[in-house]
N, C-alpha and C. Protein backbone atom coordinates (compact mmCIF):
# COMPACT_ATOMS: atom_id res chain seq x y z
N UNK A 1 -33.73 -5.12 -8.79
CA UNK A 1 -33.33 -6.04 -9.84
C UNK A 1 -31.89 -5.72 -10.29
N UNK A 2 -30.94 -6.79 -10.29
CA UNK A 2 -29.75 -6.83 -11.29
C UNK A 2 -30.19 -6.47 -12.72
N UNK A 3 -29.53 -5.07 -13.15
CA UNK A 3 -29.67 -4.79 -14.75
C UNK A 3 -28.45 -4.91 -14.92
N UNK A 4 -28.30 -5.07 -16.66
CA UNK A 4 -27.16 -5.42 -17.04
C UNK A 4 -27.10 -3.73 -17.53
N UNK A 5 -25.74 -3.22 -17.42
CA UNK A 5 -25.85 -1.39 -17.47
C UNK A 5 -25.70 -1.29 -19.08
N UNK A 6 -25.33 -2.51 -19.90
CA UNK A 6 -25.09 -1.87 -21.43
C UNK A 6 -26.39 -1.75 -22.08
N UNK A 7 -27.16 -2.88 -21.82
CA UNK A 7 -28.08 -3.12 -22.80
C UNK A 7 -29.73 -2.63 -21.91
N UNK A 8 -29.89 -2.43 -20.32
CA UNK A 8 -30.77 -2.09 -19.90
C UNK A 8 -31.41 -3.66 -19.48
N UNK A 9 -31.03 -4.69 -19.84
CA UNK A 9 -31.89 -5.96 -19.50
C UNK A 9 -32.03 -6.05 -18.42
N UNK A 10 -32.84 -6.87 -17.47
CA UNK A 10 -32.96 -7.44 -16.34
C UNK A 10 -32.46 -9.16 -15.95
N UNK A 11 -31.17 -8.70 -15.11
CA UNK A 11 -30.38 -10.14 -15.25
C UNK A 11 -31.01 -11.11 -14.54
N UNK A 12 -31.24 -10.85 -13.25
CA UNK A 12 -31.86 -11.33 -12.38
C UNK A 12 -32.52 -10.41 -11.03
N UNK A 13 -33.48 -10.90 -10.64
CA UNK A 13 -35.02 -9.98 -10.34
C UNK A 13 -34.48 -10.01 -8.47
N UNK A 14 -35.09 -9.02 -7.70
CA UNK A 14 -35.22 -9.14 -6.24
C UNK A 14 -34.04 -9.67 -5.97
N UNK A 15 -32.37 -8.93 -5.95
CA UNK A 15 -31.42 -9.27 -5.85
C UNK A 15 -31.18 -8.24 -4.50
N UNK A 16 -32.02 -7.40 -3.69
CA UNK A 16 -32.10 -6.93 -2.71
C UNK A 16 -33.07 -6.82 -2.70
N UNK A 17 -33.32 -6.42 -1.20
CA UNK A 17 -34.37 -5.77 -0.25
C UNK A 17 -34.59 -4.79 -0.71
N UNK A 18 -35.94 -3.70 -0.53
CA UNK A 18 -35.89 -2.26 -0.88
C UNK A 18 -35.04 -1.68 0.38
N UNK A 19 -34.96 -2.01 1.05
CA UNK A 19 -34.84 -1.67 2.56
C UNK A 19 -33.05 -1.79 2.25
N UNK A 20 -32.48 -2.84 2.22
CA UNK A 20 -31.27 -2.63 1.93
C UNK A 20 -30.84 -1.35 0.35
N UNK A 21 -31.43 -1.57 -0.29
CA UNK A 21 -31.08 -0.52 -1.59
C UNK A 21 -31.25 0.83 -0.73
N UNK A 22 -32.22 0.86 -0.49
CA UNK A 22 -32.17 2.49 0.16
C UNK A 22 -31.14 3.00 1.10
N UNK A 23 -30.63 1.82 1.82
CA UNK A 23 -29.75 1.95 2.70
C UNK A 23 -28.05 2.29 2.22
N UNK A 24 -28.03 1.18 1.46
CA UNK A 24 -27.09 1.36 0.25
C UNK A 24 -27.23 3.19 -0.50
N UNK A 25 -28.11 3.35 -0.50
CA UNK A 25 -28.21 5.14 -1.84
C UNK A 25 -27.82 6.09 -1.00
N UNK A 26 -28.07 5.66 0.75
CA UNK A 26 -27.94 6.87 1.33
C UNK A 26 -26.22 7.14 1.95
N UNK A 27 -25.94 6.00 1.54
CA UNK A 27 -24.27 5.42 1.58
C UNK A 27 -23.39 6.09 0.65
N UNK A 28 -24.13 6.32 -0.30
CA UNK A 28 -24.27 7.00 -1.64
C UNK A 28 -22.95 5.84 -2.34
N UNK A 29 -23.80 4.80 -2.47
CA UNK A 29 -22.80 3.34 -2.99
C UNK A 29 -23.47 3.08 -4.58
N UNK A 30 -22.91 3.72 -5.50
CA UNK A 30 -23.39 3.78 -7.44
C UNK A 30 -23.76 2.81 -7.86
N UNK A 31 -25.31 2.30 -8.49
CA UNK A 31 -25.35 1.03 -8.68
C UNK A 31 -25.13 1.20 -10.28
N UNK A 32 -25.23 2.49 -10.98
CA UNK A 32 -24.93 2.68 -12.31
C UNK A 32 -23.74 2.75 -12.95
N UNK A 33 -22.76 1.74 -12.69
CA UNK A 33 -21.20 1.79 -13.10
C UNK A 33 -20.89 0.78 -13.80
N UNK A 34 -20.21 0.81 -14.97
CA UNK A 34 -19.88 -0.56 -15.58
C UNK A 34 -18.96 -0.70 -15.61
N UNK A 35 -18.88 -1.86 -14.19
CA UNK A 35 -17.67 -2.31 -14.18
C UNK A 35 -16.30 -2.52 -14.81
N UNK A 36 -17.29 -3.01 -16.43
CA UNK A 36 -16.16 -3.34 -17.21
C UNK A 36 -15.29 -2.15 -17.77
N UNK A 37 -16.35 -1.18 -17.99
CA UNK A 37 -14.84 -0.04 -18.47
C UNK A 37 -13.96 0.69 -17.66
N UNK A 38 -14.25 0.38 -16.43
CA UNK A 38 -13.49 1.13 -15.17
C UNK A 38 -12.09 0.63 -15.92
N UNK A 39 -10.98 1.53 -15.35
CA UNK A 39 -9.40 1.41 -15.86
C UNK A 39 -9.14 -0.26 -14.78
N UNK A 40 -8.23 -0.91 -14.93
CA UNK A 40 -7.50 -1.99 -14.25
C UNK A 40 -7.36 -1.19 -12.70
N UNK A 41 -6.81 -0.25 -12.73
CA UNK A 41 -6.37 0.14 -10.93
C UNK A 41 -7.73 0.81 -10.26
N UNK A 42 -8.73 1.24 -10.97
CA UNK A 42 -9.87 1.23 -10.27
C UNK A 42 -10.79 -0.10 -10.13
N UNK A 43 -10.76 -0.39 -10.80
CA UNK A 43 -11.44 -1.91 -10.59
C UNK A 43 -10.75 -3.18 -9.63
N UNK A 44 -9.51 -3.05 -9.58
CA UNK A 44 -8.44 -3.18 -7.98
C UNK A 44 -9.12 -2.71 -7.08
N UNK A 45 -9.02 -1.37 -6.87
CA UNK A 45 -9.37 -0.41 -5.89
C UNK A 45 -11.08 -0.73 -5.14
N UNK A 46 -11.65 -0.58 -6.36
CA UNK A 46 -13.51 -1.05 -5.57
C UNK A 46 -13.28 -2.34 -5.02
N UNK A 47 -12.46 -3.47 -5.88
CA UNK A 47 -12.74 -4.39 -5.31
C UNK A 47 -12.08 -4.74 -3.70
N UNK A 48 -11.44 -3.94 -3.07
CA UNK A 48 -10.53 -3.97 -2.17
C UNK A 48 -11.39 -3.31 -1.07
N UNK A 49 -12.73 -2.68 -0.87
CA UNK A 49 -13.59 -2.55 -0.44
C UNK A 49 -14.52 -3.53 0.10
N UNK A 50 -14.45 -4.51 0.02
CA UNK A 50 -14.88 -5.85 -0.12
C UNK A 50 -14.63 -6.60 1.04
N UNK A 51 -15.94 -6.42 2.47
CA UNK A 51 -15.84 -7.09 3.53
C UNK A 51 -16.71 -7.57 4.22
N UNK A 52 -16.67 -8.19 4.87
CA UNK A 52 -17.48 -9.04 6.12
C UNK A 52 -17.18 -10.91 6.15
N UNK A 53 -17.78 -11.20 6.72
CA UNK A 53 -17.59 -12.69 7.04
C UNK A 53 -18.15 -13.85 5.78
N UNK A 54 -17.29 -14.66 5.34
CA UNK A 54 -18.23 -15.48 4.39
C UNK A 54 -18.23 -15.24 3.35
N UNK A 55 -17.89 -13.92 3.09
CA UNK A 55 -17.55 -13.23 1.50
C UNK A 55 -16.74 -13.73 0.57
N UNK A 56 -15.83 -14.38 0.98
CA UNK A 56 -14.92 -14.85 -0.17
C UNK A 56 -13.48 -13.61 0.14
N UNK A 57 -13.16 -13.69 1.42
CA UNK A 57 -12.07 -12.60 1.18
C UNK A 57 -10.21 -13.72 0.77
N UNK A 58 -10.39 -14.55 0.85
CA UNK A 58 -9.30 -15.40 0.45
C UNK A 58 -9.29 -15.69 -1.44
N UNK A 59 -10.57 -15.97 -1.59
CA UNK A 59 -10.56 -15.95 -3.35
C UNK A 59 -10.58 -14.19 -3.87
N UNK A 60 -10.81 -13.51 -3.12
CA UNK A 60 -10.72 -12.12 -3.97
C UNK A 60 -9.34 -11.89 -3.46
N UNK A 61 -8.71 -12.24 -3.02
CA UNK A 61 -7.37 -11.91 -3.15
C UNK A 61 -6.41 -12.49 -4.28
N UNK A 62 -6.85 -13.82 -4.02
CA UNK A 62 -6.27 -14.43 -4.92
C UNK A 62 -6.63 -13.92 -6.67
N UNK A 63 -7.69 -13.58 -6.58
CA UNK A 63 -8.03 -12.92 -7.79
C UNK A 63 -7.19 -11.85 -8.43
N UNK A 64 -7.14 -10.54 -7.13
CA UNK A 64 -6.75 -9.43 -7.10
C UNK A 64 -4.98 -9.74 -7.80
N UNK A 65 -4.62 -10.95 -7.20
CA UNK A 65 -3.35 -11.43 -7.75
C UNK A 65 -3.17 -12.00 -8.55
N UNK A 66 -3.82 -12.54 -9.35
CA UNK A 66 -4.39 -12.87 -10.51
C UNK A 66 -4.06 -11.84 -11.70
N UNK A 67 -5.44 -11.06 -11.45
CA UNK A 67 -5.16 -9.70 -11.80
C UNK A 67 -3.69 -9.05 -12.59
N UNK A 68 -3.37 -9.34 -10.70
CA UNK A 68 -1.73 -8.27 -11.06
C UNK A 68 -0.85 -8.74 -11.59
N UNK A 69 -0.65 -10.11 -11.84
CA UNK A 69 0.24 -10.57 -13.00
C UNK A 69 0.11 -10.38 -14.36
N UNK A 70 -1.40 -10.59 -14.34
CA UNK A 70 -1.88 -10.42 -16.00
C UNK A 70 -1.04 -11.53 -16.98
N UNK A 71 -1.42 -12.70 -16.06
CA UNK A 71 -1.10 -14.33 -17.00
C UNK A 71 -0.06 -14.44 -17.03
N UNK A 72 1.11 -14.14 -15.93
CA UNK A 72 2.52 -14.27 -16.28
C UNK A 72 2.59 -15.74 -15.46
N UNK A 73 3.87 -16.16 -15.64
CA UNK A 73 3.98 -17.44 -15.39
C UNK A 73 4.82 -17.42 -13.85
N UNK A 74 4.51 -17.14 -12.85
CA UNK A 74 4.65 -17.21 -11.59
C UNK A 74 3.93 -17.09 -10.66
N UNK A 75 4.19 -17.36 -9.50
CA UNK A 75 3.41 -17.12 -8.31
C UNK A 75 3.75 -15.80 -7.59
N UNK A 76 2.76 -14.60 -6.99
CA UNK A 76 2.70 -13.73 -6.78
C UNK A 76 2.22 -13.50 -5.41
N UNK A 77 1.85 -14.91 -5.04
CA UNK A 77 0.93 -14.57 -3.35
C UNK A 77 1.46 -15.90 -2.51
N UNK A 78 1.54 -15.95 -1.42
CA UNK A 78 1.96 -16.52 -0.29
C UNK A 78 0.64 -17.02 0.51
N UNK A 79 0.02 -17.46 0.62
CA UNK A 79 -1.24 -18.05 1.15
C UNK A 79 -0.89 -18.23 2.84
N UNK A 80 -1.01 -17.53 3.73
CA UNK A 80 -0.58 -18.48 5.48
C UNK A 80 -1.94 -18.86 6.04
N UNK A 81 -2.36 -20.24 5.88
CA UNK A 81 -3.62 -20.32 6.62
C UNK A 81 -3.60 -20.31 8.10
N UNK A 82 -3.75 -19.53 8.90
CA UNK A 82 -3.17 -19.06 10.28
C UNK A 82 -4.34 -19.63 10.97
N UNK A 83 -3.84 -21.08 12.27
CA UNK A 83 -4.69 -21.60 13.12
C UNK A 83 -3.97 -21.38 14.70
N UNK A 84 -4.44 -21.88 15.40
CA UNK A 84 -4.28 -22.18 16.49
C UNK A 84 -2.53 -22.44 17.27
N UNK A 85 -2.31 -23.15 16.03
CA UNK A 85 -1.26 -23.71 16.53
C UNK A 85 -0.09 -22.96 15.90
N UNK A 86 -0.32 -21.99 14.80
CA UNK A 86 0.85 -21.45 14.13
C UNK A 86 1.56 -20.32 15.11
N UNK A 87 3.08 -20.61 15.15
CA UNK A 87 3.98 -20.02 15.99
C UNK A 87 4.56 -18.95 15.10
N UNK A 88 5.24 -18.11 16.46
CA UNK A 88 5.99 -16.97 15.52
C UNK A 88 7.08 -17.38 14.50
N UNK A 89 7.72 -18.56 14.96
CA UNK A 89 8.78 -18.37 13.70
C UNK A 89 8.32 -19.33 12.63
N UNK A 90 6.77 -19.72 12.95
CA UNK A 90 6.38 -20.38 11.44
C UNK A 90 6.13 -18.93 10.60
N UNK A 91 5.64 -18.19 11.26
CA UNK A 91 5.11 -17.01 11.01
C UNK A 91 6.36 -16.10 9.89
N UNK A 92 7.88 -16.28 10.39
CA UNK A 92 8.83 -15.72 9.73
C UNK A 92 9.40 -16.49 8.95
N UNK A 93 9.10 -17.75 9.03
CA UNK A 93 9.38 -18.51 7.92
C UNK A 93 8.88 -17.89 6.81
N UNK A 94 7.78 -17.76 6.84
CA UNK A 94 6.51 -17.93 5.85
C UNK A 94 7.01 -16.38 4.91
N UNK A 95 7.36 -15.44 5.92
CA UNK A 95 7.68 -14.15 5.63
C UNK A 95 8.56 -14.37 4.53
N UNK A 96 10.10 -14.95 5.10
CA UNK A 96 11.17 -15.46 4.56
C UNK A 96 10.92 -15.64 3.25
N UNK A 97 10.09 -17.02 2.73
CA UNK A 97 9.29 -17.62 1.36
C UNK A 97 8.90 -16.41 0.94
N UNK A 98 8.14 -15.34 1.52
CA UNK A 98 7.42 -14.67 0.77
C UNK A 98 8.60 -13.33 -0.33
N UNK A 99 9.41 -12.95 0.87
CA UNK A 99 10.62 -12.03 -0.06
C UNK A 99 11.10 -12.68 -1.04
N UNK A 100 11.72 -13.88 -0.40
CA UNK A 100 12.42 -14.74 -1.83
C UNK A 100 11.31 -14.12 -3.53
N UNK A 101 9.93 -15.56 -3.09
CA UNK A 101 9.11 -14.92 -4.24
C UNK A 101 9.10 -13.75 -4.92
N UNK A 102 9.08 -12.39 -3.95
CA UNK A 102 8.66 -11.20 -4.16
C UNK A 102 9.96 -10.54 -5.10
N UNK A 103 11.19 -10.64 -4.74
CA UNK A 103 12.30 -10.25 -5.20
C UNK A 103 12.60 -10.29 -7.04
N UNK A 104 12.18 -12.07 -6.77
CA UNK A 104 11.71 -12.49 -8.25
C UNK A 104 11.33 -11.69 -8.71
N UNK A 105 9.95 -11.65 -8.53
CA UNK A 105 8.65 -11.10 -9.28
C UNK A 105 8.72 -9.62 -9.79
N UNK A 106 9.59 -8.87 -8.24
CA UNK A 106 10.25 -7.86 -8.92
C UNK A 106 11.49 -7.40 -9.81
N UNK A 107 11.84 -8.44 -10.11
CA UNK A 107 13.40 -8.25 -10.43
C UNK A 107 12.99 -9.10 -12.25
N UNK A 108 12.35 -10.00 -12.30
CA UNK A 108 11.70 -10.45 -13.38
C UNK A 108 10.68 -10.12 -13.99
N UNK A 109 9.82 -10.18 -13.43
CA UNK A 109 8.72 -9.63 -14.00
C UNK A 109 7.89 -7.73 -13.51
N UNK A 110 9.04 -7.07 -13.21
CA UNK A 110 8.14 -5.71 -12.40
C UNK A 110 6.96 -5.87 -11.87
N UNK A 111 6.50 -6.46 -10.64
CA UNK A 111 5.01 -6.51 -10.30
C UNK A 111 4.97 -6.84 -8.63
N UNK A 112 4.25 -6.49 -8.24
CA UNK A 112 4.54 -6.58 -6.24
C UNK A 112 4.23 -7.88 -6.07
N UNK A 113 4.42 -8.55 -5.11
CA UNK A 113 3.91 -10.15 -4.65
C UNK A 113 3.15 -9.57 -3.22
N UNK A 114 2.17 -10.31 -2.86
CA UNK A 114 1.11 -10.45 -1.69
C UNK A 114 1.39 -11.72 -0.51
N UNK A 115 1.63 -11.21 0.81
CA UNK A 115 1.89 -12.33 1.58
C UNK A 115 0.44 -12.13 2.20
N UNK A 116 -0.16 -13.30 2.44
CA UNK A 116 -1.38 -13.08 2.75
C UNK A 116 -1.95 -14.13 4.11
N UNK A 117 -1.92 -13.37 5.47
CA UNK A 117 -2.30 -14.22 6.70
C UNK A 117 -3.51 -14.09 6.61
N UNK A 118 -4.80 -15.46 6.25
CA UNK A 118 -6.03 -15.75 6.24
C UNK A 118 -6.16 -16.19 8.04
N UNK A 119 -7.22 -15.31 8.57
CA UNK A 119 -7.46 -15.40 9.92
C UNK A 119 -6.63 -15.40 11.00
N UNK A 120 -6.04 -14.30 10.71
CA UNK A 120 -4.54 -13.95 11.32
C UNK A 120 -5.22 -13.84 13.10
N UNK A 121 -6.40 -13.53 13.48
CA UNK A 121 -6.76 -13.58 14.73
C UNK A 121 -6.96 -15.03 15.57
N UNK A 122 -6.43 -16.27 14.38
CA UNK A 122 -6.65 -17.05 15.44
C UNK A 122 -5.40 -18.15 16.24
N UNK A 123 -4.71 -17.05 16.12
CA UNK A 123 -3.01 -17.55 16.65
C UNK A 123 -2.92 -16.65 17.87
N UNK A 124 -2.21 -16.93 18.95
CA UNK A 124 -1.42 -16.70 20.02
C UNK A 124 -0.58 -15.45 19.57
N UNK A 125 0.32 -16.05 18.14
CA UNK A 125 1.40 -15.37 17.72
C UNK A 125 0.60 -14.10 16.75
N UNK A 126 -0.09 -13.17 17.10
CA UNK A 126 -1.02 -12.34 16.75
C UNK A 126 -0.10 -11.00 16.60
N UNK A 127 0.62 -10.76 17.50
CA UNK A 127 1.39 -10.01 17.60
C UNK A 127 3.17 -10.26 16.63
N UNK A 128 3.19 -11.70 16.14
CA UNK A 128 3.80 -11.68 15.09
C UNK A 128 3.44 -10.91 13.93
N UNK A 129 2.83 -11.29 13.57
CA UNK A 129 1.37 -10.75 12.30
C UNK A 129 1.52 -9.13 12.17
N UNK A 130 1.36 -8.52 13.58
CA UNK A 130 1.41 -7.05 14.00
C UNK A 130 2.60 -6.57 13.83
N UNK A 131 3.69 -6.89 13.96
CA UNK A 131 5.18 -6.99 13.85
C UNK A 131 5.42 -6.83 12.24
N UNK A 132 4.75 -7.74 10.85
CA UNK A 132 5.68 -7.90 10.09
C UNK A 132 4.25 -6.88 9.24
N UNK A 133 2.93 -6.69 9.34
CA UNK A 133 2.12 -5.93 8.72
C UNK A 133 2.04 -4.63 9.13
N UNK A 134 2.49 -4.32 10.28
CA UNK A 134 2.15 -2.50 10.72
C UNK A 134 3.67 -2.50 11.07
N UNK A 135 4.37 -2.60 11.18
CA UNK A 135 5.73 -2.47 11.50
C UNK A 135 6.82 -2.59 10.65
N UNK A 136 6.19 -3.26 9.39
CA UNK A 136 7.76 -4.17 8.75
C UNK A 136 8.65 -4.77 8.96
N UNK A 137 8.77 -5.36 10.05
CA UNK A 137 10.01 -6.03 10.55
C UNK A 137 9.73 -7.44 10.93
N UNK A 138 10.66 -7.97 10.68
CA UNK A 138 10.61 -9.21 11.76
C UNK A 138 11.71 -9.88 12.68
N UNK A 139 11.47 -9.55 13.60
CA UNK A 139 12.43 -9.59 14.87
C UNK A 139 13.19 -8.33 15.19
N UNK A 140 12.54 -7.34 14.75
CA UNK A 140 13.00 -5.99 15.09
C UNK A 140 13.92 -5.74 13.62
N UNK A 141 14.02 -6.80 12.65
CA UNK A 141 14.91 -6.00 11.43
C UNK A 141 13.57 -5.91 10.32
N UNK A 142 13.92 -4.91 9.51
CA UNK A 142 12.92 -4.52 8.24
C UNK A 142 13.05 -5.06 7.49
N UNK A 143 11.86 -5.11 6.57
CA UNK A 143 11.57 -6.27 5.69
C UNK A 143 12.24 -5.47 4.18
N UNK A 144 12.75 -6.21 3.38
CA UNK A 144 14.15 -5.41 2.66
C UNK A 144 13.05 -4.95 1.47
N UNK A 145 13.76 -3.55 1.41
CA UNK A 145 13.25 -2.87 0.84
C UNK A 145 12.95 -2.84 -0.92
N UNK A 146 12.41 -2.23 -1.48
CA UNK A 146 12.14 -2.54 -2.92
C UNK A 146 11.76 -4.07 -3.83
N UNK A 147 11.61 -4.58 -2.42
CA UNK A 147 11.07 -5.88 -3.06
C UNK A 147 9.59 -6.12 -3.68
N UNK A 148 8.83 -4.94 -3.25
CA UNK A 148 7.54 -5.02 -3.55
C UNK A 148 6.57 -5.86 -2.81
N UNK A 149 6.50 -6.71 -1.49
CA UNK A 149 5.76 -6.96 -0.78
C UNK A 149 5.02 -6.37 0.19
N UNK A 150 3.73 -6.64 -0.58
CA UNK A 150 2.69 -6.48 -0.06
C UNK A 150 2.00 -7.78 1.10
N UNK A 151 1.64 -7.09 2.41
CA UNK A 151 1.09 -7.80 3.53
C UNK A 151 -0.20 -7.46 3.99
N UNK A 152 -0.74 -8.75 3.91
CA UNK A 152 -2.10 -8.48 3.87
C UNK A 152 -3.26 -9.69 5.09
N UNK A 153 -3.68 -9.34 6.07
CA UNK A 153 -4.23 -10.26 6.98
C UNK A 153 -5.65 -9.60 7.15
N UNK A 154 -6.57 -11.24 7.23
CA UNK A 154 -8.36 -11.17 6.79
C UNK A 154 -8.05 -11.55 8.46
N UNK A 155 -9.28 -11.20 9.12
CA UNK A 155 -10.03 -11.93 10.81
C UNK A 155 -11.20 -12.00 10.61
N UNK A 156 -10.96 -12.77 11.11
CA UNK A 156 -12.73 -13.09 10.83
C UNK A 156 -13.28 -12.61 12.78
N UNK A 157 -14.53 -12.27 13.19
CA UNK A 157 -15.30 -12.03 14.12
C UNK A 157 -14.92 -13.03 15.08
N UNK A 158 -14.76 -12.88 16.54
CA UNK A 158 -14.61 -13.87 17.21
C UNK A 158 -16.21 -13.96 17.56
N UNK A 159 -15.80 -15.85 18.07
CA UNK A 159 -17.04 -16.10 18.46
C UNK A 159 -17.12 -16.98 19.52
N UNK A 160 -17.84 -16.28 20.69
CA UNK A 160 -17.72 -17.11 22.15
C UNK A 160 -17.99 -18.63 21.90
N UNK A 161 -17.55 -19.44 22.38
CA UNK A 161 -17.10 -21.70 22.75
C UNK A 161 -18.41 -21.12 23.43
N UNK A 162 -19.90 -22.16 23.41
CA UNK A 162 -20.78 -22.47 23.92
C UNK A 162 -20.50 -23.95 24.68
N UNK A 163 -20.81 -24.46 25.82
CA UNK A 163 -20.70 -25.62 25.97
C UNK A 163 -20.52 -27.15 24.84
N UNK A 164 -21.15 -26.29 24.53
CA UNK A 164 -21.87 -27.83 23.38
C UNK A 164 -20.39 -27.46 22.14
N UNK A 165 -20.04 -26.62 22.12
CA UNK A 165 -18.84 -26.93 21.63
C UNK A 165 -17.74 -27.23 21.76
């Protein structure tokens, strides 16, 4: 059962398996934590733990950036919905947009900006992606420094084309 940790209530009933909870304890994953008083950068932090398919990893980012403004009046994240067809220099475009933003954000408001490739595995240009997130660079130059960007790419599982698709 979901308890609520202040008051001891029962929020809602059979919110797992026993079979999963146990599995979970031996993970040694705390179900006795309240959330709410955790500090701001731990409550970042758990939530950044936060994976698998279907989960919502595009709205918890956006959250997470949310978060990190704390209601200021700008944009802090770069959204790249990455398909099939996106090329490398859409790819550095996108980068491009994202410093501009970030520079701002640091230079106005002290706070990092998030460039964020959603399903960065389903482009060709994959190895763009690899280039500007494990490398910093793009096109062999580095991504300028003290700007505070943060790079961040979700994949989702590939999944074998059956005929019928």
């Amino acid at each position: 059962d979901a308890i609520d940790p202040t008051s001891g209530r029962v929020i809602k009933r059979n919110v797992m398996t026993q079979q999963l909870y146990d599995g979970l304890r031996l993970q040694r994953v705390p179900f006795n934590i309240d959330f709410d008083r955790l500090p701001r950068g731990e409550k970042i932090a758990r939530m950044c733990h936060v994976l698998g398919i279907g989960c919502g990893k595009t709205r918890l980012i956006k959250f997470l950036c949310e978060l990190r403004k704390s209601g200021g009046a700008t944009q802090n994240m770069k959204l790249v919905k990455v398909h099939g067809g996106t090329t490398s220099d859409m790819i550095y475009a996108k980068v491009k947009d994202a410093e501009a933003m970030a520079a701002i954000n640091k230079q106005d408001y002290g706070f990092d900006s998030v460039l964020f490739f959603d399903e960065a595995n389903t482009t060709e240009a994959i190895s763009s992606i690899k280039e500007v997130l494990c490398d910093r660079t793009v096109k062999g130059q580095g991504l300028t420094p003290g700007y505070g960007l943060q790079v961040i790419a979700a994949c989702n599982p590939y999944r074998k084309h059956t005929e019928e698709m």
